[in-house]
N, C-alpha and C. Protein backbone atom coordinates (compact mmCIF):
# COMPACT_ATOMS: atom_id res chain seq x y z
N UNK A 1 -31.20 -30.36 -15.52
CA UNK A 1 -31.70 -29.14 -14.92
C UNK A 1 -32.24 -28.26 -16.04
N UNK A 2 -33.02 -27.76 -16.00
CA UNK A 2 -33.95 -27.15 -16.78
C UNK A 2 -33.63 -25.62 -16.23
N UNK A 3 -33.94 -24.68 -17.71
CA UNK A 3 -33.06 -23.19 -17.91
C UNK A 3 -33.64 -22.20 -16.36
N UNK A 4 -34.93 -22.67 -15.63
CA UNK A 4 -34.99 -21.70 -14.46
C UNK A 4 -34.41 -22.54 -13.57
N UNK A 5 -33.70 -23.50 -13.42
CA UNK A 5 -33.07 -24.17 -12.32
C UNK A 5 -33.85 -25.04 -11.69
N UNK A 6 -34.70 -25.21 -12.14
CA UNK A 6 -35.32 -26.27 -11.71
C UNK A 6 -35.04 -28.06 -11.94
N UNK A 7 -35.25 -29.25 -11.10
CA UNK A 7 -34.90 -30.41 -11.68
C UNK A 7 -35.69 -31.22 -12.32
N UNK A 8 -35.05 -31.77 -13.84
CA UNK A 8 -36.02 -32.55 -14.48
C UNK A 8 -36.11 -33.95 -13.95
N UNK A 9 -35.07 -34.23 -13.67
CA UNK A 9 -34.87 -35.96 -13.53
C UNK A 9 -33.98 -36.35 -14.87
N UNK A 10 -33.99 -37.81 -14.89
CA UNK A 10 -33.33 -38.38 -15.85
C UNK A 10 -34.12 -38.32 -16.81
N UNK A 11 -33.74 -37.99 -18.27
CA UNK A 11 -34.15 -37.61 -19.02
C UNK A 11 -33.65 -37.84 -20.66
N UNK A 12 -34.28 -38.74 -21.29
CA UNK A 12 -33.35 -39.44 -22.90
C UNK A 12 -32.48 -38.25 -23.38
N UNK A 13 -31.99 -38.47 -23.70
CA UNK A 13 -30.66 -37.20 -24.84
C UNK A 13 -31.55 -36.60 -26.21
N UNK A 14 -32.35 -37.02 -26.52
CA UNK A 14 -33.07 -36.76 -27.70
C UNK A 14 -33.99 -36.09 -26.95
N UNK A 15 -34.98 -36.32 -26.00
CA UNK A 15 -35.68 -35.28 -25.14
C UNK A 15 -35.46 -33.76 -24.69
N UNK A 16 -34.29 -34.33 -23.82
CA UNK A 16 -33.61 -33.20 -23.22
C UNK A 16 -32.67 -32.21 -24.91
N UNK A 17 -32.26 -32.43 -25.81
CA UNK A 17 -31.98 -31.82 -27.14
C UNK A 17 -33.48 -30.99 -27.72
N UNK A 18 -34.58 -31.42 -27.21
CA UNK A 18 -35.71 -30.89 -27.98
C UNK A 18 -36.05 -29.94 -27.02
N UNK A 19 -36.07 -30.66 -25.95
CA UNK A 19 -36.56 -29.40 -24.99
C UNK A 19 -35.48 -27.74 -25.30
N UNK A 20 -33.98 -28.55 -25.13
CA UNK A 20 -33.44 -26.96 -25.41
C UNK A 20 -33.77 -26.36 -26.47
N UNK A 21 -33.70 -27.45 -27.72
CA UNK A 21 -34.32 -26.31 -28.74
C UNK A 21 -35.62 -25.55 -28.51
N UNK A 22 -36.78 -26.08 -28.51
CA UNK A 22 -38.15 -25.38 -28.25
C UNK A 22 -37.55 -23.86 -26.94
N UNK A 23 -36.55 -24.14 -26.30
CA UNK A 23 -36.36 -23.08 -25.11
C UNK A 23 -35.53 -21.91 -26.19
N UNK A 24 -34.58 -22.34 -27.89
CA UNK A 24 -33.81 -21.72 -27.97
C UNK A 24 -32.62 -21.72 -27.44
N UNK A 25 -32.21 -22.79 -26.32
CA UNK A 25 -31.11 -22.63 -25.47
C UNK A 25 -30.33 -23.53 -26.22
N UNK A 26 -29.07 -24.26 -25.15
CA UNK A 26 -28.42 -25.21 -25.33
C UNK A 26 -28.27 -26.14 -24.14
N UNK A 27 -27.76 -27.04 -24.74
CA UNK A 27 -27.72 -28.49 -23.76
C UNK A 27 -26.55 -28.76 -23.43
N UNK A 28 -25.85 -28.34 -22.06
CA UNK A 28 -24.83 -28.22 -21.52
C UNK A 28 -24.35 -29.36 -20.55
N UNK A 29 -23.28 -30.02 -20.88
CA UNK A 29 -23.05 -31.41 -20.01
C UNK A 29 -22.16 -30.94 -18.98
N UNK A 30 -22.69 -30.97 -17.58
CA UNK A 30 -22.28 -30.07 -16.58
C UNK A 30 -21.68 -31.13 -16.03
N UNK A 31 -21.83 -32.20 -15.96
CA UNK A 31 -20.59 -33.74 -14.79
C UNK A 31 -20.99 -34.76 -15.61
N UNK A 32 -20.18 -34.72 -16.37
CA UNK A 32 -19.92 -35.71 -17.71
C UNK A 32 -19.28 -36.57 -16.86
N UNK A 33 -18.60 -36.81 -15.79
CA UNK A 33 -18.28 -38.27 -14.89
C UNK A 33 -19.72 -38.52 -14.21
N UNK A 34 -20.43 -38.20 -13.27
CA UNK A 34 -21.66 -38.80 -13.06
C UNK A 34 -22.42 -39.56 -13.63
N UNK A 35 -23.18 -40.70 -12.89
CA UNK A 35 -24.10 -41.61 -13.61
C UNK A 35 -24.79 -41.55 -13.23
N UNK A 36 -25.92 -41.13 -14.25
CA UNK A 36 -25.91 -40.52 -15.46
C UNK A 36 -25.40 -39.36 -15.47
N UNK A 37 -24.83 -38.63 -16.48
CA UNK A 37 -24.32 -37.50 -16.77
C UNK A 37 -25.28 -36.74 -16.69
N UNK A 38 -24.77 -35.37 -15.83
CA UNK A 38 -25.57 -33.99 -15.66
C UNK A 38 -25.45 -33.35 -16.67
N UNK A 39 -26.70 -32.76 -17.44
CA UNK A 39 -26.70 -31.79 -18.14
C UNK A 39 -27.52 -30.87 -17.79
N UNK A 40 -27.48 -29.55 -18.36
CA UNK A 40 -28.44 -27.86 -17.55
C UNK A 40 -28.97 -27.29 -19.12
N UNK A 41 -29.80 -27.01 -19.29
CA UNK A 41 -30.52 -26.30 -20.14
C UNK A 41 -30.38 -24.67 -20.43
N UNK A 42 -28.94 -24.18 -20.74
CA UNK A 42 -28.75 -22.49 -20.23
C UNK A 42 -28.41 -22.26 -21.75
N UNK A 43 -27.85 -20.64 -22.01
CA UNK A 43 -27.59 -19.81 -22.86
C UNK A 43 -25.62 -20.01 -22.57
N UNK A 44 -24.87 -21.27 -23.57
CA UNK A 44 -24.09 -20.97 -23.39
C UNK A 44 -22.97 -20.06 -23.71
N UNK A 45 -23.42 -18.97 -24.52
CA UNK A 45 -22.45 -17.74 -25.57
C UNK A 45 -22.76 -16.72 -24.23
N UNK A 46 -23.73 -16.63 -23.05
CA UNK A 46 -24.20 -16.19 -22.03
C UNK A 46 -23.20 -16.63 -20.83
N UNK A 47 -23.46 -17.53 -20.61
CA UNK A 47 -22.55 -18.45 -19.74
C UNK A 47 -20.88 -17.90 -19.86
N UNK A 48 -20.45 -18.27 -20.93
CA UNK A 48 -19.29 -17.96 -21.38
C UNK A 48 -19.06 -16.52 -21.36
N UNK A 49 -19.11 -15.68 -21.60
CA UNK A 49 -19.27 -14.19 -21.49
C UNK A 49 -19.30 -14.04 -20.26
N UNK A 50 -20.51 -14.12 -19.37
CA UNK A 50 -20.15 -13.77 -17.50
C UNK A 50 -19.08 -14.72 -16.75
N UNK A 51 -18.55 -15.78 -17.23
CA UNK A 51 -17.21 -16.16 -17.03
C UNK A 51 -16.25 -15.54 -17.21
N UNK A 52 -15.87 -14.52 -18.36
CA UNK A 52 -14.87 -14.26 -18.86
C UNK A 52 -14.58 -12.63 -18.22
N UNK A 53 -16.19 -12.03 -18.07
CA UNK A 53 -16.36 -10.85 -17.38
C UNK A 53 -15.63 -11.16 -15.76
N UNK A 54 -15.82 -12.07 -15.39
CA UNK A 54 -15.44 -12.80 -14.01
C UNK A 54 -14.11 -12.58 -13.60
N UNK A 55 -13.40 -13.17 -14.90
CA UNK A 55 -12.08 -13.42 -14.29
C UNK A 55 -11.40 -12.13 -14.97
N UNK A 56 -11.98 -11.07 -15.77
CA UNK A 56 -11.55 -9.71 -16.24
C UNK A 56 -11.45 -8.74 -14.93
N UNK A 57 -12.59 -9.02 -13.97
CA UNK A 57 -12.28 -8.39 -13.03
C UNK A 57 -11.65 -9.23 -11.64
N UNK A 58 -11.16 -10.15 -12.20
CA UNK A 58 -10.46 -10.88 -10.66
C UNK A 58 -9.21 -10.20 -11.15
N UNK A 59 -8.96 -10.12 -12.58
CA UNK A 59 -7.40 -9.64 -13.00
C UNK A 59 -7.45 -8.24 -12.64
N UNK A 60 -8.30 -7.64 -12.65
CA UNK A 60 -8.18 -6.20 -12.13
C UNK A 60 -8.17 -5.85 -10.97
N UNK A 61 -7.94 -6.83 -9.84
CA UNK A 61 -7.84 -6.41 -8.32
C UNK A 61 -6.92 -7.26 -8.32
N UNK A 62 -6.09 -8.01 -8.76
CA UNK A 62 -5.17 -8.53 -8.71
C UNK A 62 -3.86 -7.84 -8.40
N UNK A 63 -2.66 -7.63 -7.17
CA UNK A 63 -2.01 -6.45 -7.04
C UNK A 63 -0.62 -7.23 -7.78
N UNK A 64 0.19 -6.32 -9.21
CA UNK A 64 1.43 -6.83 -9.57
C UNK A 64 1.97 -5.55 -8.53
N UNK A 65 3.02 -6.97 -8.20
CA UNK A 65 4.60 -6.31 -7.53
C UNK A 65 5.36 -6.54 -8.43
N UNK A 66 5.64 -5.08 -8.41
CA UNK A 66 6.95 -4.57 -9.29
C UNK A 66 8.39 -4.71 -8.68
N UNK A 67 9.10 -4.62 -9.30
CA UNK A 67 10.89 -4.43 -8.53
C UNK A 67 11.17 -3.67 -9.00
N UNK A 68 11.13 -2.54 -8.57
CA UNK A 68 12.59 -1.72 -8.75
C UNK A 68 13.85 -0.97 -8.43
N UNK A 69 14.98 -0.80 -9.09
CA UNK A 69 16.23 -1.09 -9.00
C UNK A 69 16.53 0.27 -8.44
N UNK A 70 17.41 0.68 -7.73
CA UNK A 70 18.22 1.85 -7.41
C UNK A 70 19.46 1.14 -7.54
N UNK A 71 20.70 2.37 -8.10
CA UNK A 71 21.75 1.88 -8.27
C UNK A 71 22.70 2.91 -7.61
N UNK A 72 24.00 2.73 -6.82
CA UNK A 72 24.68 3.31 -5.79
C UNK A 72 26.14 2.77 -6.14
N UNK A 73 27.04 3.78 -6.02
CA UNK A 73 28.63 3.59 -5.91
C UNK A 73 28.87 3.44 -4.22
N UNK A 74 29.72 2.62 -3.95
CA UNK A 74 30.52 2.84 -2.50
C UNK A 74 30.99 4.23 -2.09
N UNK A 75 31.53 5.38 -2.94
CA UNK A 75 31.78 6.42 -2.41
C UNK A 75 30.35 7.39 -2.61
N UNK A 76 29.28 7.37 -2.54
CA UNK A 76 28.19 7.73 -2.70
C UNK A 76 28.49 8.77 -1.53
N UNK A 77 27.53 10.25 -1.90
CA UNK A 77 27.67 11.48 -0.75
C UNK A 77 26.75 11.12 -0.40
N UNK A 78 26.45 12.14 0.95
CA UNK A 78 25.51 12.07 1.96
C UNK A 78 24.45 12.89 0.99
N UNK A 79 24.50 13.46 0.45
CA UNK A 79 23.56 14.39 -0.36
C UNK A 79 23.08 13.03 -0.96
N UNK A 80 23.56 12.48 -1.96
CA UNK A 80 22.70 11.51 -3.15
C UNK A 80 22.24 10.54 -2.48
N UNK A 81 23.00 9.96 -1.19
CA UNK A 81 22.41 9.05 -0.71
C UNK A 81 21.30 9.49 0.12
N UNK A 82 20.86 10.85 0.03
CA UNK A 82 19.66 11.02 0.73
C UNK A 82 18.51 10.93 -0.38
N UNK A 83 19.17 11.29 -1.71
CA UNK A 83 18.27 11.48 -2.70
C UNK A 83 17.72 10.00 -3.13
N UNK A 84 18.77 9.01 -3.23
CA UNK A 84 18.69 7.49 -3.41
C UNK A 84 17.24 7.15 -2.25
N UNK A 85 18.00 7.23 -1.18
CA UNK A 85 17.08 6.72 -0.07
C UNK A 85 16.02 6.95 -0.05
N UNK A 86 15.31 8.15 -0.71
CA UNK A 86 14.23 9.23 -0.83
C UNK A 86 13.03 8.36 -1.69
N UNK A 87 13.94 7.99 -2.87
CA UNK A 87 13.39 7.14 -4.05
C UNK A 87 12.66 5.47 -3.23
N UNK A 88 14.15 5.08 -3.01
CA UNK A 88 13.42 3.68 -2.05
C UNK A 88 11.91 4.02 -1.04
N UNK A 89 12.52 4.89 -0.40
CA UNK A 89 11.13 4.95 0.47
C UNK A 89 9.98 5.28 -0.54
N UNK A 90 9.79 5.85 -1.24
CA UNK A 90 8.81 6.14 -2.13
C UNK A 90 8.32 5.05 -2.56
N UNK A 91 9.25 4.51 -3.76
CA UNK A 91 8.99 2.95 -4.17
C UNK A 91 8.44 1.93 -2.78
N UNK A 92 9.12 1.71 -1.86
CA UNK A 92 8.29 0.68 -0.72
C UNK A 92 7.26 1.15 -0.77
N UNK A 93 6.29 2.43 -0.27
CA UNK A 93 5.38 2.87 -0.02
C UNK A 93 4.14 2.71 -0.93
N UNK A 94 4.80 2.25 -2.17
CA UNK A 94 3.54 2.53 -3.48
C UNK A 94 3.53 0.68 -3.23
N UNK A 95 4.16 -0.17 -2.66
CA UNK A 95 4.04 -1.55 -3.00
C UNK A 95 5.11 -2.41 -3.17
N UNK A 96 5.94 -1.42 -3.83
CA UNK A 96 6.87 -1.99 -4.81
C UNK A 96 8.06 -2.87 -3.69
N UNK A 97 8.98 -4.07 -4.57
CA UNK A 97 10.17 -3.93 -4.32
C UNK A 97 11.62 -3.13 -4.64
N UNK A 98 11.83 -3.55 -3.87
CA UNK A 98 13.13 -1.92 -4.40
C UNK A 98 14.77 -3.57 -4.37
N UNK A 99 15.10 -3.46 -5.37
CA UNK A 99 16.72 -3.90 -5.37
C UNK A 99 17.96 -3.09 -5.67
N UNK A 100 18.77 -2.99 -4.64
CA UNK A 100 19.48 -2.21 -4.41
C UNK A 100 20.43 -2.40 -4.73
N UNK A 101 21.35 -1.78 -5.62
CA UNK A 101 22.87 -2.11 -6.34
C UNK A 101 23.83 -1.80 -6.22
N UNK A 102 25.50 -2.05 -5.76
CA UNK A 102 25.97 -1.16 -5.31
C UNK A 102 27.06 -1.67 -6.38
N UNK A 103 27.33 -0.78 -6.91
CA UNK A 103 28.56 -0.80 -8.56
C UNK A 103 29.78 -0.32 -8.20
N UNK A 104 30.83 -1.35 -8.31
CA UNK A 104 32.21 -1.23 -8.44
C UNK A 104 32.78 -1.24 -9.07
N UNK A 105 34.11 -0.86 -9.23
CA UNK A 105 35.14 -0.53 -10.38
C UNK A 105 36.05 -0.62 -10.18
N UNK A 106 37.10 -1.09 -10.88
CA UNK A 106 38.41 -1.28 -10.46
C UNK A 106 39.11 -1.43 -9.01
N UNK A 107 39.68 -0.94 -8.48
CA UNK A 107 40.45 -1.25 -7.14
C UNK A 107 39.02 -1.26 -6.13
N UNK A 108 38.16 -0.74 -6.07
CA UNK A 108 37.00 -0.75 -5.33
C UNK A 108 36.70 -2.31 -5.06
N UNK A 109 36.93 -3.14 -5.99
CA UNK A 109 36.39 -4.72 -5.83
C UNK A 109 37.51 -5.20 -4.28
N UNK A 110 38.58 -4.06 -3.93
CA UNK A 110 38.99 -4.40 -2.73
C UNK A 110 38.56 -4.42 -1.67
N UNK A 111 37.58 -3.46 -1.60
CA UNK A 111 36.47 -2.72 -0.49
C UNK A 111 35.39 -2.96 -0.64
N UNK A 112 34.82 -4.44 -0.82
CA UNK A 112 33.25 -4.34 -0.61
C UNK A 112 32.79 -4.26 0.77
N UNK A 113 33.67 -4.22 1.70
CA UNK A 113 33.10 -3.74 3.07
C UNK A 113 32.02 -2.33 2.77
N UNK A 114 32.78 -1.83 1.89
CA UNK A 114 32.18 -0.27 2.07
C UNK A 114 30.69 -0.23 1.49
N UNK A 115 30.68 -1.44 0.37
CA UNK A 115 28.90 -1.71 -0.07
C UNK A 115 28.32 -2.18 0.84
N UNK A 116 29.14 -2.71 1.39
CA UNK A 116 28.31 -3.84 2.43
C UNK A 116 27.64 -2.69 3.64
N UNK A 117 28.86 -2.05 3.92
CA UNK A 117 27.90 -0.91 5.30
C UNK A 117 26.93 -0.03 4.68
N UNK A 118 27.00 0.13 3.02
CA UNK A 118 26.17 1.24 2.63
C UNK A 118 24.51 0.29 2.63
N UNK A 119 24.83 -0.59 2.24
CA UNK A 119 23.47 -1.14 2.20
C UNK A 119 22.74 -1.79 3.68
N UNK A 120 23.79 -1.79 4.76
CA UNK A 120 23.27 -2.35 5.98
C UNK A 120 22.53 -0.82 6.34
N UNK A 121 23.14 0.04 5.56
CA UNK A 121 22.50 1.35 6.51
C UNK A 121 21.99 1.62 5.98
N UNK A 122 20.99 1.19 4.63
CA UNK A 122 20.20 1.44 3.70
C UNK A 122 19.35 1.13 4.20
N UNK A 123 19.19 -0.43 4.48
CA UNK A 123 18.12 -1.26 5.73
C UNK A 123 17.90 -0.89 6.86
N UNK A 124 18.77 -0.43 7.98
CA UNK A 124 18.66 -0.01 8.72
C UNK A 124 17.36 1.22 8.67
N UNK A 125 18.05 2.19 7.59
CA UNK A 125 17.04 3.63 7.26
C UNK A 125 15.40 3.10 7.02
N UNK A 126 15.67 1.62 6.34
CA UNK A 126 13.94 1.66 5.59
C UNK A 126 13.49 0.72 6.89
N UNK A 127 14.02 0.55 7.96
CA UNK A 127 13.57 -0.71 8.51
C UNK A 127 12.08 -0.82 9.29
N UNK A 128 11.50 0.31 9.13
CA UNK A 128 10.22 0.65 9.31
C UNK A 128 9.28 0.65 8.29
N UNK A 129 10.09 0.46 7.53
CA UNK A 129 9.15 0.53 6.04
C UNK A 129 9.10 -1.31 4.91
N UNK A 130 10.38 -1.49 5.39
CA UNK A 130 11.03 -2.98 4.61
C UNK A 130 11.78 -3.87 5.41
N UNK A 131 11.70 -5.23 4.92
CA UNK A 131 12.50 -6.36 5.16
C UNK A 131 13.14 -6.76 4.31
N UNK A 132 14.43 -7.37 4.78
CA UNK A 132 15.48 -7.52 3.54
C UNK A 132 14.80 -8.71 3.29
N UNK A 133 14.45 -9.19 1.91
CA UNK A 133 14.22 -10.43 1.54
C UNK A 133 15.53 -10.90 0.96
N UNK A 134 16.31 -10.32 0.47
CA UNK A 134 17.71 -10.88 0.14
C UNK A 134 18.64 -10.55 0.85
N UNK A 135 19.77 -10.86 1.47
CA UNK A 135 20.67 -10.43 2.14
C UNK A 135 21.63 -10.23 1.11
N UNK A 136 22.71 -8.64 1.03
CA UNK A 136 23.52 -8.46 0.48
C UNK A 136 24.29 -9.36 -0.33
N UNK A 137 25.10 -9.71 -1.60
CA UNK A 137 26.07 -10.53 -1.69
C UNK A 137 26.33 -10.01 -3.22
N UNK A 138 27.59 -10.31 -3.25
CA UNK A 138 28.29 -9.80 -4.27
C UNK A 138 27.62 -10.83 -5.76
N UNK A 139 27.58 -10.26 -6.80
CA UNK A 139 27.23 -10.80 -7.95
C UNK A 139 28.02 -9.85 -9.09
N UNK A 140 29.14 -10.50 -9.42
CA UNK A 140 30.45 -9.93 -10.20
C UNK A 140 31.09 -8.91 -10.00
N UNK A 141 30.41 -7.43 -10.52
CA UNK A 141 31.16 -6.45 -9.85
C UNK A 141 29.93 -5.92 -9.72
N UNK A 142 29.26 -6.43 -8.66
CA UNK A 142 27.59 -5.50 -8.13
C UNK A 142 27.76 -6.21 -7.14
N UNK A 143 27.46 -5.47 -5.80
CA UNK A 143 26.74 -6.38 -4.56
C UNK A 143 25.41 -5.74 -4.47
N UNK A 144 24.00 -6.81 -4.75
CA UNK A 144 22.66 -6.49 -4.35
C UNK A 144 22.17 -7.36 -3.20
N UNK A 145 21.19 -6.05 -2.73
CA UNK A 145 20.26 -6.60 -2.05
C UNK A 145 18.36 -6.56 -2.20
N UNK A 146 18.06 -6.96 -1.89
CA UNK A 146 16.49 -7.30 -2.72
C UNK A 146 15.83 -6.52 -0.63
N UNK A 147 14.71 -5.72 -0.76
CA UNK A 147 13.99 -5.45 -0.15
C UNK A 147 12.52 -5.58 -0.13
N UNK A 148 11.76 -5.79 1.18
CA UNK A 148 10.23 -6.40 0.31
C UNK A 148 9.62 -5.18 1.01
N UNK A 149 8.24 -4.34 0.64
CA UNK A 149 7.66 -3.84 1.55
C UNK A 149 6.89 -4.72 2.61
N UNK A 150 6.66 -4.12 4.30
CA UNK A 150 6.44 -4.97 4.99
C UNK A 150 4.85 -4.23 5.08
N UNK A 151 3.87 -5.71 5.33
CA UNK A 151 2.70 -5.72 5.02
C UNK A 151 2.20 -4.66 6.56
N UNK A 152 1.02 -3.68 5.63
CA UNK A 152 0.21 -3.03 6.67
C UNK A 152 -0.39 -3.66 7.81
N UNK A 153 -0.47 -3.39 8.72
CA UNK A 153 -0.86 -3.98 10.23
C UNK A 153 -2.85 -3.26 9.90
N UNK A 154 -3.65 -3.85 10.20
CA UNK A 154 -4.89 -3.64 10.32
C UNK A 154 -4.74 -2.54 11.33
N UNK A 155 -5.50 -1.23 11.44
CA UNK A 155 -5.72 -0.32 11.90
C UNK A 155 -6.51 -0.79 13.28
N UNK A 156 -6.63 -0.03 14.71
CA UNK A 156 -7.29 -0.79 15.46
C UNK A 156 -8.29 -0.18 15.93
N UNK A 157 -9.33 -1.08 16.28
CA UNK A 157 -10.92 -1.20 15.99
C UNK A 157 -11.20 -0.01 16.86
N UNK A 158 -12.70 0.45 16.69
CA UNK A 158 -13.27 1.38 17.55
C UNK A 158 -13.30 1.20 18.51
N UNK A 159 -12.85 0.05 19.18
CA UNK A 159 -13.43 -0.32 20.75
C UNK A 159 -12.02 -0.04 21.35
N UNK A 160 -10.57 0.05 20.76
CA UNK A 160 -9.52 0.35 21.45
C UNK A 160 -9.41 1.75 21.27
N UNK A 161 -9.83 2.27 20.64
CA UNK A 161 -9.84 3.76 20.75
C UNK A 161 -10.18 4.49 21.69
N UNK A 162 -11.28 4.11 22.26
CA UNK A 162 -12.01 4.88 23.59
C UNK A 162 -11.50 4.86 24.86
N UNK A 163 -10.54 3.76 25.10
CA UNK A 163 -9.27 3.13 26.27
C UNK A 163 -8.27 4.31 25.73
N UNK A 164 -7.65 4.58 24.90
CA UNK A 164 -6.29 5.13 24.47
C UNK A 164 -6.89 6.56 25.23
N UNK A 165 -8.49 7.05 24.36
CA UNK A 165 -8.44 8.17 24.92
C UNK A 165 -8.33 8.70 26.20
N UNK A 166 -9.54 7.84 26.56
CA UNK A 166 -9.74 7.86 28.95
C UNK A 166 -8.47 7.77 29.33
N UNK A 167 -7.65 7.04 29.08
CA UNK A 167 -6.19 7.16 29.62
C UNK A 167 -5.34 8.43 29.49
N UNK A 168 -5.91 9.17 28.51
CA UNK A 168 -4.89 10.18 28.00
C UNK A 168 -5.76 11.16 28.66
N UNK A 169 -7.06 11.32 29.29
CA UNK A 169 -7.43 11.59 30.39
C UNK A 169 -7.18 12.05 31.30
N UNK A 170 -7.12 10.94 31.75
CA UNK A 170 -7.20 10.50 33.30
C UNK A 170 -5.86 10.59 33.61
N UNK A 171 -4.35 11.05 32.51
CA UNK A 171 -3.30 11.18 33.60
C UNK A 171 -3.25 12.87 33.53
N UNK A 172 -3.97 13.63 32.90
CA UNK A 172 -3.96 14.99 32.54
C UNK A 172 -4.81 15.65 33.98
């Protein structure tokens, strides 16, 4: 293939080498398994560069999910655990995962019931917002649970809008 895209045909290796030079270009073996092998007549320091521009911006719409941690005692107040809860919802909302920790200490490792209801009612609170991707369970003297944000629902189209309204209408 020749540098405007056009096709040469089969073409000697010493030919097709002169032609790129006289173009200035290079001689690029594009399906080195084919018989005969494809080669293209382009600018490959060109080539290479809008490749690299390519995948610079595939990495930049690329979304990282983060995790992050909130950490909670079993005797936690209603005050902090509003402040805790406050944080989670925030964190779901931006993307994130949120893992939730609940830290024990001494005689407390008797009562993990009491982590266990704090975090069912943790879920419970976000359950409009998250799904537990992990279910609670003790890991030494921590019981976590892992939460995912739950994916946005597509907004609905202009054509259901005009029904919602006439209805809201027509019972007025």
């Amino acid at each position: 293939m020749d540098a405007d895209g056009s096709q040469v045909g089969i073409v000697p290796l010493a030919q097709a080498l002169r032609r790129a030079r006289e173009q200035e270009l290079d001689l690029v073996e594009v399906a080195p398994q084919a018989d005969p092998p494809v080669c293209r007549i382009m600018d490959w320091g060109k080539a290479k560069y809008e490749e690299e521009q390519k995948q610079k911006e595939a990495r930049k719409r690329q979304n990282q999910i983060a995790v992050k941690e909130i950490k909670m005692r079993p005797k936690i107040s209603d005050n902090d655990y509003g402040t805790k809860s406050g944080h989670v919802r925030r964190f779901l909302k931006d993307g994130s995962k949120v893992r939730a920790s609940i830290m024990f200490r001494g005689r407390e490792m008797t009562h993990t019931e009491l982590g266990l209801k704090l975090l069912d009612r943790l879920a419970d609170d976000m359950s409009e917002l998250a799904t537990v991707e992990a279910v609670p369970k003790v890991d030494g003297r921590n019981m976590v649970m892992v939460l995912a944000p739950v994916k946005q629902k597509p907004k609905p189209t202009e054509d259901a809008a005009p029904d919602a309204a006439e209805s809201a209408t027509s019972d007025g």
